[in-house]
N, C-alpha and C. Protein backbone atom coordinates (compact mmCIF):
# COMPACT_ATOMS: atom_id res chain seq x y z
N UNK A 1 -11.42 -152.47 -71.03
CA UNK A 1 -11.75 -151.55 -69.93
C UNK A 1 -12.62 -150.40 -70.42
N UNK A 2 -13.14 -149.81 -69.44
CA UNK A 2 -14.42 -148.83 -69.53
C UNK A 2 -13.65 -147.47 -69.88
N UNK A 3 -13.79 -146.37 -69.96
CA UNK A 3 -13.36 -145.07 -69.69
C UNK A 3 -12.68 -145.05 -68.25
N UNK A 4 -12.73 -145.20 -67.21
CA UNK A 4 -13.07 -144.83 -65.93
C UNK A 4 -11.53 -146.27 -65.70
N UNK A 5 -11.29 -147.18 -66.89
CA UNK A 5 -10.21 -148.10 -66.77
C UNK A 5 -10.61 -149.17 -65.87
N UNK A 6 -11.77 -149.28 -65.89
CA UNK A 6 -12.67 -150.46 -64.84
C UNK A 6 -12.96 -151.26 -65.38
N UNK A 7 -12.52 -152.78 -65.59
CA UNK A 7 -13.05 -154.09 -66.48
C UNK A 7 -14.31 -154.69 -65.55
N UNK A 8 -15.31 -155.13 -66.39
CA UNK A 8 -16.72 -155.74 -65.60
C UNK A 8 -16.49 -157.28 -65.39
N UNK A 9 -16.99 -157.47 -64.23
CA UNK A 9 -16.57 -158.80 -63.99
C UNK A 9 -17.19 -159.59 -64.97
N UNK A 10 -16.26 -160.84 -65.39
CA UNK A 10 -16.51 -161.90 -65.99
C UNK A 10 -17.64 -162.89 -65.64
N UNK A 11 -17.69 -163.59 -67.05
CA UNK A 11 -18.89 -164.42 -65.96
C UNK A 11 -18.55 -165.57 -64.94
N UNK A 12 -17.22 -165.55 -64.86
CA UNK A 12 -16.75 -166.85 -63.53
C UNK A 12 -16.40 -165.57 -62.87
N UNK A 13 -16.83 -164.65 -62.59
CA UNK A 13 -17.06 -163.97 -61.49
C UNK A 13 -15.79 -163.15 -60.91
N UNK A 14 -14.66 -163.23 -62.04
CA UNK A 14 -13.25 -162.56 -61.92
C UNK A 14 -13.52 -161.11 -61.93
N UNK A 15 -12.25 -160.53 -61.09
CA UNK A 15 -11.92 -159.10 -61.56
C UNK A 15 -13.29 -158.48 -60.17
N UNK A 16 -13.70 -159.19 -58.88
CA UNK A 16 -14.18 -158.66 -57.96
C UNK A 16 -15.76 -158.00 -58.43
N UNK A 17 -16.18 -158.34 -58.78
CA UNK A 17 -17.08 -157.13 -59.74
C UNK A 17 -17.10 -156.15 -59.76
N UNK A 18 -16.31 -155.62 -60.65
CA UNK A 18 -16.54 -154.22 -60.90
C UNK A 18 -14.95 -153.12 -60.56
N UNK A 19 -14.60 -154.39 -59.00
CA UNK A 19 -13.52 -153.22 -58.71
C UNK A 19 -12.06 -153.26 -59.97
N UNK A 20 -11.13 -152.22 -59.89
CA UNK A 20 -10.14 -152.06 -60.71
C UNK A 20 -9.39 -153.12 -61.05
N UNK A 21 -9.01 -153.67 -62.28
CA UNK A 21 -8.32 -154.75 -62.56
C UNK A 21 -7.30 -154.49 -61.53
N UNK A 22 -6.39 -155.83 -61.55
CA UNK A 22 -4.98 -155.79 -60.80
C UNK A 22 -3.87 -155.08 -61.56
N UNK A 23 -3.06 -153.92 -60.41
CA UNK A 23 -2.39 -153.55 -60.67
C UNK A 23 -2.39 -152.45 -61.18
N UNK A 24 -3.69 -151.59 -61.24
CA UNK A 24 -4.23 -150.38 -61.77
C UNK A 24 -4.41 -149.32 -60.58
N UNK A 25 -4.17 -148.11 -60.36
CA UNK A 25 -3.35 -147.77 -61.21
C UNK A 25 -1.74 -148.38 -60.93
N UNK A 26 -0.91 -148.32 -61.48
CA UNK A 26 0.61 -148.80 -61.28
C UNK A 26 1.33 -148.92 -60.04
N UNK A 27 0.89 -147.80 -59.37
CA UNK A 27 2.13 -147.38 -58.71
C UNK A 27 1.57 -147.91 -57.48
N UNK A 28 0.45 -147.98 -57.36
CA UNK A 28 0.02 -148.91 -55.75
C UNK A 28 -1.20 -149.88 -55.69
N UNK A 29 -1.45 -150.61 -54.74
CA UNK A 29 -3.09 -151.70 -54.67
C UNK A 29 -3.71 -150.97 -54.65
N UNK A 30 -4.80 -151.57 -55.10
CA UNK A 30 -6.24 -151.31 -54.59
C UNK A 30 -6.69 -151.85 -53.69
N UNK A 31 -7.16 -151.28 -52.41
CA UNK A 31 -7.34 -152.13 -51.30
C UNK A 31 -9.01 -152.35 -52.03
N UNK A 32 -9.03 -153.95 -51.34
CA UNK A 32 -11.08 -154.15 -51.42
C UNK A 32 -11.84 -153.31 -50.63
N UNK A 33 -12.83 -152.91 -51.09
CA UNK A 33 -14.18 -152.17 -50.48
C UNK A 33 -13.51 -150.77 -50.74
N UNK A 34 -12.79 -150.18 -51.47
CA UNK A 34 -12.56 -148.88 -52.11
C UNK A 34 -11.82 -148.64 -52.32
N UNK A 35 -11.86 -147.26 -52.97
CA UNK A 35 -10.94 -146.82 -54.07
C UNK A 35 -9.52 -145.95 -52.82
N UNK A 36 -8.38 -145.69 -52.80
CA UNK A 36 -7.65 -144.93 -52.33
C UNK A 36 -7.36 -143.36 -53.08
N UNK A 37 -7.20 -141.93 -52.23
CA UNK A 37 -6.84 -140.95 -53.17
C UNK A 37 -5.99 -141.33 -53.46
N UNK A 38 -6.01 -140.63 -55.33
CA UNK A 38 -4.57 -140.58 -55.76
C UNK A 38 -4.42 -139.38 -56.80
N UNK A 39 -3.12 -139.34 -56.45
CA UNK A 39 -2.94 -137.64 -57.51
C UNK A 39 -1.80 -138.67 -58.87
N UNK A 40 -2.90 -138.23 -59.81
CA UNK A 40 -2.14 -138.98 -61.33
C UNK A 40 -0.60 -137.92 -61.57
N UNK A 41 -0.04 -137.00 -60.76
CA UNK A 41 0.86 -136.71 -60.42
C UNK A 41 2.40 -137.72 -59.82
N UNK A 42 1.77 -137.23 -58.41
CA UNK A 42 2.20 -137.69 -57.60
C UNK A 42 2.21 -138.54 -57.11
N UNK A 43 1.31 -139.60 -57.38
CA UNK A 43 0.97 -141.04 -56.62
C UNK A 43 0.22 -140.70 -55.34
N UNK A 44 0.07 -141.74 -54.84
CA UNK A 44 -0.88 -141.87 -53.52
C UNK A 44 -0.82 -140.70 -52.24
N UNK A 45 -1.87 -140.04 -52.22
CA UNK A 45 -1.42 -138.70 -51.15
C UNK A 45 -2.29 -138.83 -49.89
N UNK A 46 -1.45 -138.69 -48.74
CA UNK A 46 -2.82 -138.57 -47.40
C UNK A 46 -3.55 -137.46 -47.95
N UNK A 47 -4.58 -137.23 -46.54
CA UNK A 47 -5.43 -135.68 -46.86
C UNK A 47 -5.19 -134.62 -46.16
N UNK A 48 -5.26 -133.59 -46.82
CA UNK A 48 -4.41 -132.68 -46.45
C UNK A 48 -4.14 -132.42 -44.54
N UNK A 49 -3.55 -131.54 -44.22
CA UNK A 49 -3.19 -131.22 -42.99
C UNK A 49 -4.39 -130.51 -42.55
N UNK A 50 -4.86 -130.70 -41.83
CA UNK A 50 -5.79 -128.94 -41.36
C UNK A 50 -5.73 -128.52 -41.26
N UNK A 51 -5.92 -126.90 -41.19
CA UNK A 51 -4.90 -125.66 -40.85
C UNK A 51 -6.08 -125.52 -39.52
N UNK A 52 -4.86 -124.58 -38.24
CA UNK A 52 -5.49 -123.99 -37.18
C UNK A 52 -6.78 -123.26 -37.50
N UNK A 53 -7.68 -123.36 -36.44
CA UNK A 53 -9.17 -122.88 -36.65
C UNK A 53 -9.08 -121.12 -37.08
N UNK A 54 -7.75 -120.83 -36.82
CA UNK A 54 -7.45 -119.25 -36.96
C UNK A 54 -7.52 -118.76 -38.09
N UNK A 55 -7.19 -119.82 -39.27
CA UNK A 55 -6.89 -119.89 -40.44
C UNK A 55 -8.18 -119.75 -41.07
N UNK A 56 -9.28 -120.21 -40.82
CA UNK A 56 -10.78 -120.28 -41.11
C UNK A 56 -11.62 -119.22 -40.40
N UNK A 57 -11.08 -118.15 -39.55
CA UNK A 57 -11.83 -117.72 -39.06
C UNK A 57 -12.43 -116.35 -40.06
N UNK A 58 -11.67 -116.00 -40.99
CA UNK A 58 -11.79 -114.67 -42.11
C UNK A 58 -12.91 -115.31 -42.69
N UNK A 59 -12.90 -116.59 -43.49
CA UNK A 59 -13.69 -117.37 -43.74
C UNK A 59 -15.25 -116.71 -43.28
N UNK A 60 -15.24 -117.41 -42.03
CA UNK A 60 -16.80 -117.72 -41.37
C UNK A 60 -16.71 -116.17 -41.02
N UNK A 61 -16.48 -115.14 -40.80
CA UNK A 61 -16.57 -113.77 -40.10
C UNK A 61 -17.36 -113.10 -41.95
N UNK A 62 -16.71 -114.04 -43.12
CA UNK A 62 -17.16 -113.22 -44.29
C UNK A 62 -18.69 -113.46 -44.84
N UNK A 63 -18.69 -114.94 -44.16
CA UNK A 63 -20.10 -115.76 -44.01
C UNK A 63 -21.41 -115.21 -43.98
N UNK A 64 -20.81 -114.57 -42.60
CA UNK A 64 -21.69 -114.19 -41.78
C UNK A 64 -22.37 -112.91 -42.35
N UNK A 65 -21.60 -112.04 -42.88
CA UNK A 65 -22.02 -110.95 -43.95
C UNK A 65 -22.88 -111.17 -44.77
N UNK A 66 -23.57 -112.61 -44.83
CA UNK A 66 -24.28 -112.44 -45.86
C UNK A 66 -25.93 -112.82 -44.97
N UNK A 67 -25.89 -112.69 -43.95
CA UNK A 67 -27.37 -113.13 -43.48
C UNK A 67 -27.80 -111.95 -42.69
N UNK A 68 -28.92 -111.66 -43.13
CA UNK A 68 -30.02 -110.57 -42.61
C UNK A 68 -30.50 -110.91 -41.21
N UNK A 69 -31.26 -109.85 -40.53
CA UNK A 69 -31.83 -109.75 -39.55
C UNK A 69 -33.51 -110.83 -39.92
N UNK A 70 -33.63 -111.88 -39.09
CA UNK A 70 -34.96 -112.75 -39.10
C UNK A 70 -34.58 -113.86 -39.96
N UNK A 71 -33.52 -114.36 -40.72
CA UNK A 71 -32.74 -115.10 -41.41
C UNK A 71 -33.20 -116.86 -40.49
N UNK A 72 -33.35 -118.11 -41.67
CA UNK A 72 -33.14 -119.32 -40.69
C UNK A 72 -32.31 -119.99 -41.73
N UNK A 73 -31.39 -120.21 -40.90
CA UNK A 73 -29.88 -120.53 -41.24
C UNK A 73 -29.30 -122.13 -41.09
N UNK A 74 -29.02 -122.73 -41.81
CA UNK A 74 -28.54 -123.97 -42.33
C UNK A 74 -27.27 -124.42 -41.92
N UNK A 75 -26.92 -125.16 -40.09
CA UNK A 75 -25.49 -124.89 -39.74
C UNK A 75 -25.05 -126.10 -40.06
N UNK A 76 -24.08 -126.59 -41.30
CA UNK A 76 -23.23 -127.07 -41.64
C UNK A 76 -21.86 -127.92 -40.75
N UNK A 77 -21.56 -128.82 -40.80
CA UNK A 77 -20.29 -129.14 -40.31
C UNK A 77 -19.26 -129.56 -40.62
N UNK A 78 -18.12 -129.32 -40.01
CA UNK A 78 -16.92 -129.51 -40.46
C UNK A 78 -16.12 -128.04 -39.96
N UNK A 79 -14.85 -127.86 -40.14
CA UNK A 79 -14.23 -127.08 -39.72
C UNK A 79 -14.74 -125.85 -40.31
N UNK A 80 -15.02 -125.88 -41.58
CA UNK A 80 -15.03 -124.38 -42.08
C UNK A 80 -16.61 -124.36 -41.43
N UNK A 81 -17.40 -125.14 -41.38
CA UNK A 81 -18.86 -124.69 -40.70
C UNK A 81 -18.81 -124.17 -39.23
N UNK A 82 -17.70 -125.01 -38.59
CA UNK A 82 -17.71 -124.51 -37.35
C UNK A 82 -16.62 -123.14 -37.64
N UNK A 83 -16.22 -122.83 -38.03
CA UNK A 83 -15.58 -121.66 -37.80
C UNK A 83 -17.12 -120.06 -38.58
N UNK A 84 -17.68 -120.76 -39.47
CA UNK A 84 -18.66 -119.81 -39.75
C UNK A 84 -20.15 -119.82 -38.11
N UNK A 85 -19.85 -120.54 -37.75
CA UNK A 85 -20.94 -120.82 -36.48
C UNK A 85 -20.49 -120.29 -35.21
N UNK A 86 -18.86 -120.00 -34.85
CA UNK A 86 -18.22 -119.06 -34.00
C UNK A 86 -18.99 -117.87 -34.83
N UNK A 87 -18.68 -117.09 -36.06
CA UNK A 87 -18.73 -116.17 -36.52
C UNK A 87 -20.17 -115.65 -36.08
N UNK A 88 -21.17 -116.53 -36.15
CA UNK A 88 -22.43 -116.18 -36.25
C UNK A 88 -23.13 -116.21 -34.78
N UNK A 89 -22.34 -116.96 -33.43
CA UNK A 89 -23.08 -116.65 -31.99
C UNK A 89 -22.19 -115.55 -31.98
N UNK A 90 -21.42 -115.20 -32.69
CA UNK A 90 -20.52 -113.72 -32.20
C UNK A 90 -21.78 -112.20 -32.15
N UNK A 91 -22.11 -112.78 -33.86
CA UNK A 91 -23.35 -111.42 -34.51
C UNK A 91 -24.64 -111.94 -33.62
N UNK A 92 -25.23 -113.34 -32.94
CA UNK A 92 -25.90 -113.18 -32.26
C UNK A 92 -26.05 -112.67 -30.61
N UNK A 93 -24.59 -112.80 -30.30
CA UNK A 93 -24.17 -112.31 -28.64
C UNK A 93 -24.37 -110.56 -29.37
N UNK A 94 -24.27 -109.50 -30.41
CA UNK A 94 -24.37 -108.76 -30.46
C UNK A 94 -25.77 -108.18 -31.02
N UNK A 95 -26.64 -109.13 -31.25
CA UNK A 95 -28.33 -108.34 -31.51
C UNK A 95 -28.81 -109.07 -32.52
N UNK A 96 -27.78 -110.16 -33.53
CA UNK A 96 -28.53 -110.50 -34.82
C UNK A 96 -29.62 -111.26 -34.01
N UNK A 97 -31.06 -111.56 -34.80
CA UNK A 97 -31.51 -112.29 -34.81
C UNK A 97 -32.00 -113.36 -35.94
N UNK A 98 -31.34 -114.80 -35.54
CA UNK A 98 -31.68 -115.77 -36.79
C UNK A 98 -31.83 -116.57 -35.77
N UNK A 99 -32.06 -117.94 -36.59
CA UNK A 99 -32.92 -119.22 -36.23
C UNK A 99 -31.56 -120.15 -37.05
N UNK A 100 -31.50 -121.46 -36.52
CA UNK A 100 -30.47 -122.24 -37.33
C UNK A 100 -30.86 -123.80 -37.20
N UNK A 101 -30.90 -124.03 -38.04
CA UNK A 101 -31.06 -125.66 -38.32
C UNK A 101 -29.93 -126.22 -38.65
N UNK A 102 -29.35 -127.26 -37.31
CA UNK A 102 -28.54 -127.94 -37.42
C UNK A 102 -28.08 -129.05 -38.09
N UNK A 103 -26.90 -129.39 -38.98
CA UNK A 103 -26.91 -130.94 -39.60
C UNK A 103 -25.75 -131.94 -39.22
N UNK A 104 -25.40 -131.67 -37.79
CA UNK A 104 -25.60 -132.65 -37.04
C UNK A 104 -25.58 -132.65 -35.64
N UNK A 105 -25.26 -133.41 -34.47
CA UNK A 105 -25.00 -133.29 -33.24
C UNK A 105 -23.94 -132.22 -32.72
N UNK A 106 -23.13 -132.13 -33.45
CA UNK A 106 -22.00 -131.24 -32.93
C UNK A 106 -22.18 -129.65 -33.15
N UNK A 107 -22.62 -129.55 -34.49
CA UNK A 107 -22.84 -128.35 -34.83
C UNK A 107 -24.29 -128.00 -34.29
N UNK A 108 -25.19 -128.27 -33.61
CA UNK A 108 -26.25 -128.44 -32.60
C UNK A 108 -25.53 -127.72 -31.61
N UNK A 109 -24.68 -128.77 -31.11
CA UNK A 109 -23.96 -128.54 -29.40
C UNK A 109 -23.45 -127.10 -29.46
N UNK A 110 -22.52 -127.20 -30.54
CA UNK A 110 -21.78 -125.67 -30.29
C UNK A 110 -22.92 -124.45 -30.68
N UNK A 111 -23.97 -124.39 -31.54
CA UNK A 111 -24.77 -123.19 -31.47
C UNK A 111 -25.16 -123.35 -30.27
N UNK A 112 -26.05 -124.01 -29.02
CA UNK A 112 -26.15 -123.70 -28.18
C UNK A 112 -25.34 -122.81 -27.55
N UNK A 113 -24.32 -123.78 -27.10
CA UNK A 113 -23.56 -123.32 -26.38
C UNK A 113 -22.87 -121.84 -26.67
N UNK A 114 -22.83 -121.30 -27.70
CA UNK A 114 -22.78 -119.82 -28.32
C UNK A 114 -23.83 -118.88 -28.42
N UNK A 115 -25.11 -119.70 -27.86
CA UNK A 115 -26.09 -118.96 -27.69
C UNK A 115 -27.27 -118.73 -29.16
N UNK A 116 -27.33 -119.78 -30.05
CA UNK A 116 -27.92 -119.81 -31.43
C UNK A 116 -28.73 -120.47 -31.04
N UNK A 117 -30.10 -119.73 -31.16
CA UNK A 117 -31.60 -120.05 -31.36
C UNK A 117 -31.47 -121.58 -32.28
N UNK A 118 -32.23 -122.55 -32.33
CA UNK A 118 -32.15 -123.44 -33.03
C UNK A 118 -33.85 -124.08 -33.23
N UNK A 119 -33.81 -124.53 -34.53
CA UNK A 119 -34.96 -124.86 -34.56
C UNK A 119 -34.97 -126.54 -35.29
N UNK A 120 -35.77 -127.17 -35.53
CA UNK A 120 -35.95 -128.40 -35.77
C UNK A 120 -36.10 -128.33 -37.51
N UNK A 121 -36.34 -129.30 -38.58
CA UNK A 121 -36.44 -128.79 -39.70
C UNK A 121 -37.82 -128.79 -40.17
N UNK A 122 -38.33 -129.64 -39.50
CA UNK A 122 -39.98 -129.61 -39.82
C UNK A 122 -40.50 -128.33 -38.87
N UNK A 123 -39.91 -127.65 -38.33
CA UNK A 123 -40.48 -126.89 -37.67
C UNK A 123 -40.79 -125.26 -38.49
N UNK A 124 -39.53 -125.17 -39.52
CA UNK A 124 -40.21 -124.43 -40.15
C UNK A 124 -40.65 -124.14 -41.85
N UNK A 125 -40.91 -122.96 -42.94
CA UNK A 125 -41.60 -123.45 -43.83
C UNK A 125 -40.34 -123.65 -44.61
N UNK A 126 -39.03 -122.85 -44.60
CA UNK A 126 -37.66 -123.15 -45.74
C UNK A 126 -36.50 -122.66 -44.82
N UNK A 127 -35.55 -123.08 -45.79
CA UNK A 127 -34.26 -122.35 -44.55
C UNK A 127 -33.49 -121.45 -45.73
N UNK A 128 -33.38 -120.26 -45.63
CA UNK A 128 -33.35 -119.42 -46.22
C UNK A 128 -31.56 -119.26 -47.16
N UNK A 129 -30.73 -119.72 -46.21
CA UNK A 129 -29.50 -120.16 -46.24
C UNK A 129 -28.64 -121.13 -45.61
N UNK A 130 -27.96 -122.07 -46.12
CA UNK A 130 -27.42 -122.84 -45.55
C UNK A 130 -25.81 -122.88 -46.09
N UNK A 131 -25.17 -122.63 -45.06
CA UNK A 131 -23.35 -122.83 -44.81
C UNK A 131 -22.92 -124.13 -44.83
N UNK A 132 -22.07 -124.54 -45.75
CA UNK A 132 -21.45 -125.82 -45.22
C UNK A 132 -20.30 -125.98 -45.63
N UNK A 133 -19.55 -126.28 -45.85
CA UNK A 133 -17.91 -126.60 -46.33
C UNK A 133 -18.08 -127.96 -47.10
N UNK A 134 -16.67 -128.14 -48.56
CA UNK A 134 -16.68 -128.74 -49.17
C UNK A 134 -15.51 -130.09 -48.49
N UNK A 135 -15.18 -130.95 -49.08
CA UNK A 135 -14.05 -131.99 -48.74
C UNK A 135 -13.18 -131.55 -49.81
N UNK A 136 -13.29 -131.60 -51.25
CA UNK A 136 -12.28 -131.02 -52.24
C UNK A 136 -12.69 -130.02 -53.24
N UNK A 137 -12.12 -129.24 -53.61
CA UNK A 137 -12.52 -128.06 -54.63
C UNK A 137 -11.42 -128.27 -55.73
N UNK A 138 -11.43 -128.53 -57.32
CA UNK A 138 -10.55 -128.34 -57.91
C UNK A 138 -10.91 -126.83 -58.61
N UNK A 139 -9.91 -126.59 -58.93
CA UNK A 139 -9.40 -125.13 -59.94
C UNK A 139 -10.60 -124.59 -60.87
N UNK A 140 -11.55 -125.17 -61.14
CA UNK A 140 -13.12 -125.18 -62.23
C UNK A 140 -14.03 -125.21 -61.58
N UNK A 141 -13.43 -125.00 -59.93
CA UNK A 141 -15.24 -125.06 -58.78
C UNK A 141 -15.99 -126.47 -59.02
N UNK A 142 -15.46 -127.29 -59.16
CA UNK A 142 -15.78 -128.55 -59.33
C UNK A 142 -15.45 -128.78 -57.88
N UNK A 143 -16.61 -129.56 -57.04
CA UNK A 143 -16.29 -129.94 -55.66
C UNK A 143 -16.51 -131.50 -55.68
N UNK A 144 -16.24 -131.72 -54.03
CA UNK A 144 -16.42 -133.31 -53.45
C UNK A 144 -16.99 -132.94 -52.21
N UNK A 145 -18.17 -132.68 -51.98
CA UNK A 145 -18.87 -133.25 -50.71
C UNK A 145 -19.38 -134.73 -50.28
N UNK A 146 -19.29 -134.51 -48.85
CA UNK A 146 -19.80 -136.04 -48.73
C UNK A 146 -18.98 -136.52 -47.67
N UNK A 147 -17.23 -136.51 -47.60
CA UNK A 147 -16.72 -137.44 -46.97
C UNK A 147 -16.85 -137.49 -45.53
N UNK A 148 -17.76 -137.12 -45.24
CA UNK A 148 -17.69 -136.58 -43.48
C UNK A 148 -18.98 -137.83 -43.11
N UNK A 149 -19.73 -137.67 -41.78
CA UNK A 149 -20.18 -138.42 -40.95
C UNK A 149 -21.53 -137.78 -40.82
N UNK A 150 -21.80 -136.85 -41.33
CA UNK A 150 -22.68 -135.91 -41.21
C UNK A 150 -23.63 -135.50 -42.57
N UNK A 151 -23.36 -136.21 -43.67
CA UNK A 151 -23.69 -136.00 -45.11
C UNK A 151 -25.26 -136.02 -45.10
N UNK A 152 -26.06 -137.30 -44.56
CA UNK A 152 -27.60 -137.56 -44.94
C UNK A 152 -27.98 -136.21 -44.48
N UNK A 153 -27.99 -135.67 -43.05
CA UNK A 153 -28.19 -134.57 -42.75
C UNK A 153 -27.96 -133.07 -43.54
N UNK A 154 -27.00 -132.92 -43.35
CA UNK A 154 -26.11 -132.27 -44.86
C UNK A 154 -27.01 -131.76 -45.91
N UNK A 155 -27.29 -133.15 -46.82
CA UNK A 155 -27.94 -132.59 -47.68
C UNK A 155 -29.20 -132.61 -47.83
N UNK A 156 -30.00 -132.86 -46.56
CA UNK A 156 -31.73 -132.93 -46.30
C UNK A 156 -31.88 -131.24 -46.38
N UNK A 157 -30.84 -130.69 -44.97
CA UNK A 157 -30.98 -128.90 -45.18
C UNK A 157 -30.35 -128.76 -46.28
N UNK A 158 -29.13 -128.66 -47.52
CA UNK A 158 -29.34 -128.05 -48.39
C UNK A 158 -30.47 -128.20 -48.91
N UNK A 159 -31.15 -129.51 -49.43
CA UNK A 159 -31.90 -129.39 -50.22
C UNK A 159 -33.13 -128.54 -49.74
N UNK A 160 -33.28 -128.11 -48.71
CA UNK A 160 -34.49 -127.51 -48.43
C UNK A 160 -34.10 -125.89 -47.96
N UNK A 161 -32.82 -125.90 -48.37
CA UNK A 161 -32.35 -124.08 -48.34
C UNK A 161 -32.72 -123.67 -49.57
N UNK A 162 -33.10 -122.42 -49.82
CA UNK A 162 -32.70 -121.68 -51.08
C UNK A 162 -32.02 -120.97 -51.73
N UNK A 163 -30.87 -121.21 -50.73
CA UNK A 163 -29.41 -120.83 -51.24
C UNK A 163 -28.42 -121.60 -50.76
N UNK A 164 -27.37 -122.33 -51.00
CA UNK A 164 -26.86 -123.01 -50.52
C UNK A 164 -24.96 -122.57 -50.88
N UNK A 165 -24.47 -121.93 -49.60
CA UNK A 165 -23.14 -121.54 -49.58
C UNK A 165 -22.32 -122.24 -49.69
N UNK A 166 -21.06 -122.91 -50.22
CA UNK A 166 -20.12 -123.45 -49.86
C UNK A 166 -18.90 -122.63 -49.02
N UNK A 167 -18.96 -123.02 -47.77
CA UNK A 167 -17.11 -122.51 -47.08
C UNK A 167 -16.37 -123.30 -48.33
N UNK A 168 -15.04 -122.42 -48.43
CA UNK A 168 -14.09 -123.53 -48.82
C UNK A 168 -12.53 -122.50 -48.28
N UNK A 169 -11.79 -122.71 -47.56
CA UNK A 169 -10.56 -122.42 -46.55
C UNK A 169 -9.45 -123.17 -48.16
N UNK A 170 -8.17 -122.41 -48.15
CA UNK A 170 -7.27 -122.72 -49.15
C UNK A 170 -6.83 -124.54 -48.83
N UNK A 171 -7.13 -125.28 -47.95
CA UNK A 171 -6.59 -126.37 -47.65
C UNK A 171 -7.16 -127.25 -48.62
N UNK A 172 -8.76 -126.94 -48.74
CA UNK A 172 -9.26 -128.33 -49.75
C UNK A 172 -9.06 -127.75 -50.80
N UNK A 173 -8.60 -126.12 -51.76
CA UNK A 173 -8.10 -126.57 -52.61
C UNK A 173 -7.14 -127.64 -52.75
N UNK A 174 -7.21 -128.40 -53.95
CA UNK A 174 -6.79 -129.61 -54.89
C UNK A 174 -6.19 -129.29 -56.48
N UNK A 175 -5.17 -129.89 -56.65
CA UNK A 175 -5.11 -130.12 -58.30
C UNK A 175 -5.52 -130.74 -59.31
N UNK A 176 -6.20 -129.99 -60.15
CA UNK A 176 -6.72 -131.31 -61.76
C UNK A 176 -6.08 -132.73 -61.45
């Protein structure tokens, strides 16, 4: 086995290619077509609970502190994005003015509907900041983005922000 405890398939084509020998790790299957979380703790764990949007709202209200007047803003999704995107039609129902490029349908819908200017991404020359929330954070700021429905988008605006925020709410902390 590899580091990673992954044997390469044989040449009669055993061992699935690639996926985890049988019976690895111990304590449960490996279902085919992927891997399941697991805490080398505890064994096999759902994902976490979500906490009420109330819980995220200190969060996105602290967010928001960080974008200037004429700002084009990178709206992220997922709970902690939508709770920083309440935060931010709040400072725009009160005079801010920014621009926001959405990364995906939902987080689109709700800036409207809160009243957030929105712009397309080719429409302008960079996006100055972009908000988004992580899936896991361990203890070393080591993250996991990605697991959401919304990722290609995701990371077209980071990559074309020049700063790129992570939300992270105490829930996706994780343990080593």
């Amino acid at each position: 086995p590899d580091q990673a405890g992954l044997t390469p398939a044989g040449p009669d084509g055993s061992n699935d290619g690639g996926h985890p020998p049988r019976g690895w790790p111990p304590s449960f299957p490996v279902r085919r077509g992927g891997f399941r979380r697991y805490n080398t703790r505890t064994g096999p764990f759902p994902p976490p609970t979500p906490p009420p949007m109330s819980d995220l709202r200190p969060l996105g209200e602290r967010a928001v502190r960080e974008i200037a007047p004429g700002t084009v803003v990178g709206l992220g999704t997922g709970k902690a994005a939508t709770a920083f995107i309440h935060a931010l039609g709040e400072r725009v129902r009160a005079g801010l003015s920014v621009r926001g490029v959405p990364t995906s349908d939902a987080s689109a819908a709700l800036a409207r509907d809160l009243g957030i200017p929105l712009v397309d991404l080719a429409d302008v020359d960079a996006i100055d900041v972009d908000f988004d929330g992580a899936d896991e954070v361990e203890p070393g700021c080591d993250l996991i983005k990605g697991y959401g429905g919304a990722m290609v988008r995701e990371k077209i605006v980071a990559a074309a922000a020049k700063r790129f925020v992570v939300l992270v709410g105490d829930e996706k902390l994780v343990p080593v």
